[in-house]
Protein backbone atom coordinates (compact mmCIF):
# COMPACT_ATOMS: atom_id res chain seq x y z
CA UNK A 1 99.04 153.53 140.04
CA UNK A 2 102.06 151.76 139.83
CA UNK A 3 103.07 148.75 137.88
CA UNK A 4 103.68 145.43 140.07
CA UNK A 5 105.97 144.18 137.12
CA UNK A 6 109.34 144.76 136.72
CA UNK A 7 110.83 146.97 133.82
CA UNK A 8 112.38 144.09 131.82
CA UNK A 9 108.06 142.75 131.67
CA UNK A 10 106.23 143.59 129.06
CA UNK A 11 102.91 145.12 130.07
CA UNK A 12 99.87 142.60 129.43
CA UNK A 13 101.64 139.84 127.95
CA UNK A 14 102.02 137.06 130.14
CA UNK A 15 105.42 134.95 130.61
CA UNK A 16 105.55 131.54 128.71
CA UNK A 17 108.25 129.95 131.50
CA UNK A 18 107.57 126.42 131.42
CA UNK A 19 109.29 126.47 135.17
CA UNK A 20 107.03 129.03 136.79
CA UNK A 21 110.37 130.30 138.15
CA UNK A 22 109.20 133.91 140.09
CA UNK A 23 110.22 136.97 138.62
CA UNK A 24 111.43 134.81 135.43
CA UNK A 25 110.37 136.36 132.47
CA UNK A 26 109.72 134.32 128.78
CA UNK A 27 108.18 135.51 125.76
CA UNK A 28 108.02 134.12 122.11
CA UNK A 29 108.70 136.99 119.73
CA UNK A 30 105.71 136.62 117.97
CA UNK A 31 103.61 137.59 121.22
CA UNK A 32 105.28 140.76 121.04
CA UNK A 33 104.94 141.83 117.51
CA UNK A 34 102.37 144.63 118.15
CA UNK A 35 104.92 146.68 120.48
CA UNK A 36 106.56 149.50 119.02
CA UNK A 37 109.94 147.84 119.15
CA UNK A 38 109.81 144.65 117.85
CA UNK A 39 106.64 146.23 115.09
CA UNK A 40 110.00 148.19 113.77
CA UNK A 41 112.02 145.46 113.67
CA UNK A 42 109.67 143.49 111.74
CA UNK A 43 109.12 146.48 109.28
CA UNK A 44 112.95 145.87 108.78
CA UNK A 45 113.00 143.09 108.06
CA UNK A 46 112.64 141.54 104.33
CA UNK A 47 109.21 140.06 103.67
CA UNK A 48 111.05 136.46 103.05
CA UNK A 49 114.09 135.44 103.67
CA UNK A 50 114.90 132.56 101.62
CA UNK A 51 116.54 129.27 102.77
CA UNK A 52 120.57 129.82 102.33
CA UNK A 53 121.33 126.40 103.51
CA UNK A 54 120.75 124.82 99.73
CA UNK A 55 121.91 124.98 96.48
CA UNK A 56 118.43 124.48 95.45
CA UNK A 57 116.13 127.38 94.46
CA UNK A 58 112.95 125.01 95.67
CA UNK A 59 114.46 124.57 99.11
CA UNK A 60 115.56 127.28 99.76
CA UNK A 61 112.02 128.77 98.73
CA UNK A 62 110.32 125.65 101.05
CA UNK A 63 112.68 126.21 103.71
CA UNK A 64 111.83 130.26 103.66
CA UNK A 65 110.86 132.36 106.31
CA UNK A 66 108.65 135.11 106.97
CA UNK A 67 109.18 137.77 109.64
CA UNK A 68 105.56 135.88 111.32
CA UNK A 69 107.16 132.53 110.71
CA UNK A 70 110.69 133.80 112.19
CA UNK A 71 108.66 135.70 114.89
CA UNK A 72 107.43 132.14 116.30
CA UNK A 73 110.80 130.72 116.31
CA UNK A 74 112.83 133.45 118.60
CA UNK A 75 112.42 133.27 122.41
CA UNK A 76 113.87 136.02 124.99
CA UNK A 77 114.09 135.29 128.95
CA UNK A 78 115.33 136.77 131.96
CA UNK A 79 115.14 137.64 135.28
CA UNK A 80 116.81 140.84 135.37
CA UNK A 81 116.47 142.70 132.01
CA UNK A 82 120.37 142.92 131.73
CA UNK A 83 121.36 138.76 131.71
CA UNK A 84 118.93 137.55 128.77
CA UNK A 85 118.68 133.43 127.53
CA UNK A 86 117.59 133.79 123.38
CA UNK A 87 116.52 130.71 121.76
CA UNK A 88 115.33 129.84 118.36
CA UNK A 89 113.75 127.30 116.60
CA UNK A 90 115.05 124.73 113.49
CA UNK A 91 113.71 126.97 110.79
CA UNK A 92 115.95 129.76 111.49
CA UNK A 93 119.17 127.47 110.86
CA UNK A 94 117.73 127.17 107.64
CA UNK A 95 118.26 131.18 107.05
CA UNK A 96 121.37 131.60 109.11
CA UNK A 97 123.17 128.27 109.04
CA UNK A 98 127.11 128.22 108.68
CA UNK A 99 127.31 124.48 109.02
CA UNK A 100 130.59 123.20 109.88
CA UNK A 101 132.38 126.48 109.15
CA UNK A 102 134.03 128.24 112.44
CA UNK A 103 131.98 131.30 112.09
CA UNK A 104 129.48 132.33 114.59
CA UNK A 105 127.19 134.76 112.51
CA UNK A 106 124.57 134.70 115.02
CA UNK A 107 127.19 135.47 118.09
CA UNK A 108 128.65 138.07 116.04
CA UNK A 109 125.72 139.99 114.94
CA UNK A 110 124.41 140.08 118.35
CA UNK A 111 127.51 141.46 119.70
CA UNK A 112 127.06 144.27 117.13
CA UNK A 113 123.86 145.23 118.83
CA UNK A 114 123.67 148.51 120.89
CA UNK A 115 124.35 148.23 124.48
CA UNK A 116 125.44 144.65 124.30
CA UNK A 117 128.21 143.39 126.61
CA UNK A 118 128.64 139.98 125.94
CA UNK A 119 127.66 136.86 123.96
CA UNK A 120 127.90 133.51 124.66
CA UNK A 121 126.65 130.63 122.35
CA UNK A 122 126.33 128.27 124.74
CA UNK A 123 124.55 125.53 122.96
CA UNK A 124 122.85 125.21 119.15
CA UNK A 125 119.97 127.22 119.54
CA UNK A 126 120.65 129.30 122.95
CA UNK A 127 123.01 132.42 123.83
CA UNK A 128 123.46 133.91 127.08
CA UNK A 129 123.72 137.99 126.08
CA UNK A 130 124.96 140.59 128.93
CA UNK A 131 123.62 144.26 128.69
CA UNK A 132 124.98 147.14 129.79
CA UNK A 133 121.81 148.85 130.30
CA UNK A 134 118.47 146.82 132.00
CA UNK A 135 116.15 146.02 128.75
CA UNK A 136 112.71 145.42 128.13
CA UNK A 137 111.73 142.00 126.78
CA UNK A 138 110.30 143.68 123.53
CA UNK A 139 113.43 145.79 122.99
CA UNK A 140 115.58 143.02 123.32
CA UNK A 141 112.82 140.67 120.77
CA UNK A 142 113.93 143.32 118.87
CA UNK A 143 117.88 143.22 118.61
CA UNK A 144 117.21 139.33 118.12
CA UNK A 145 115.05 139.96 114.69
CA UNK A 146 117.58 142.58 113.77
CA UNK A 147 120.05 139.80 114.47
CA UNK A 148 118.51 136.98 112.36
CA UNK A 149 118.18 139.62 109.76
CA UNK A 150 121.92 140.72 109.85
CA UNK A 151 122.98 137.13 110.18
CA UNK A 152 121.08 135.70 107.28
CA UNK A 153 122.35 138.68 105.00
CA UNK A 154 126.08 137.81 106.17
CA UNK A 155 125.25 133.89 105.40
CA UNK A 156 124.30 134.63 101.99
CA UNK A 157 127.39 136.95 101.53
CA UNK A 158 129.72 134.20 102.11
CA UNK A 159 127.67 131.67 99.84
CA UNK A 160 127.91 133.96 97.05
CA UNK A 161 123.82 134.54 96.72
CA UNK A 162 123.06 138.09 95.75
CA UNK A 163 119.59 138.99 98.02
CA UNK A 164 117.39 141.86 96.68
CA UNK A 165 117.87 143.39 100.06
């Protein structure tokens, strides 16, 4: 029996696209957590990543994020597994925030991911990423945790805050 989904689909999960658009597919991360992929990413990740936007050791401890809480704040969407829209939500700036400076950590870590051809930041919270290779919606969940993570280590570089991680 053959699958009527494509390969970019993931497999009993069904798409969150607010425009019903055919062959469109949306997921939040966090309904993909229990695939292999985006399970190792998570097991990457640290347990919290504190709030780097604040001088303040209780904000930034507020403002923290779990790999759950980051989960539900990272979207992936396409309709052709190699042409993918990522969004995330207001907490994550919190983590990965570079404020007025010209660097792009998000952009950049994303263009460090395997089999990536292009990033575009196109507005605050969305990218446009090419592929070379057609992904599955869980794989690419997966370079977008890996992301946050890399980004959020980078921001906390350049502030001068030593993580444990």
């Amino acid at each position: 029996m053959t699958s009527d989904l494509p390969a970019y689909a993931v497999p009993g999960v069904d798409s969150e696209d607010p425009t019903a658009t055919p062959g469109y597919f949306f997921y939040r991360v966090d309904r993909l957590a229990d695939f292999p992929p985006v399970a190792a990413a998570i097991g990457r990740a640290p347990s919290v990543l504190p709030a780097i936007c604040s001088d303040n050791s209780a904000m930034r401890e507020a403002f923290a994020q779990s790999p759950a809480a980051l989960c539900q704040q990272l979207w992936v969407g396409t309709d052709d597994g190699l042409r993918w829209e990522l969004s995330f939500g207001d907490g994550v700036k919190f983590i990965v925030d570079t404020g007025d400076e010209p660097v792009d950590l998000l952009r950049d870590a994303l263009v460090a991911q395997p089999g990536v051809s292009s990033v575009e930041h196109y507005c605050d919270e969305n990218f446009t990423v090419q592929t070379a290779r057609v992904l599955r919606a869980d794989e690419m969940a997966a370079y977008f945790i890996d992301t946050v993570v890399t980004a959020h280590r980078e921001f906390a570089s350049s502030q001068g805050i030593d993580l444990p991680y």
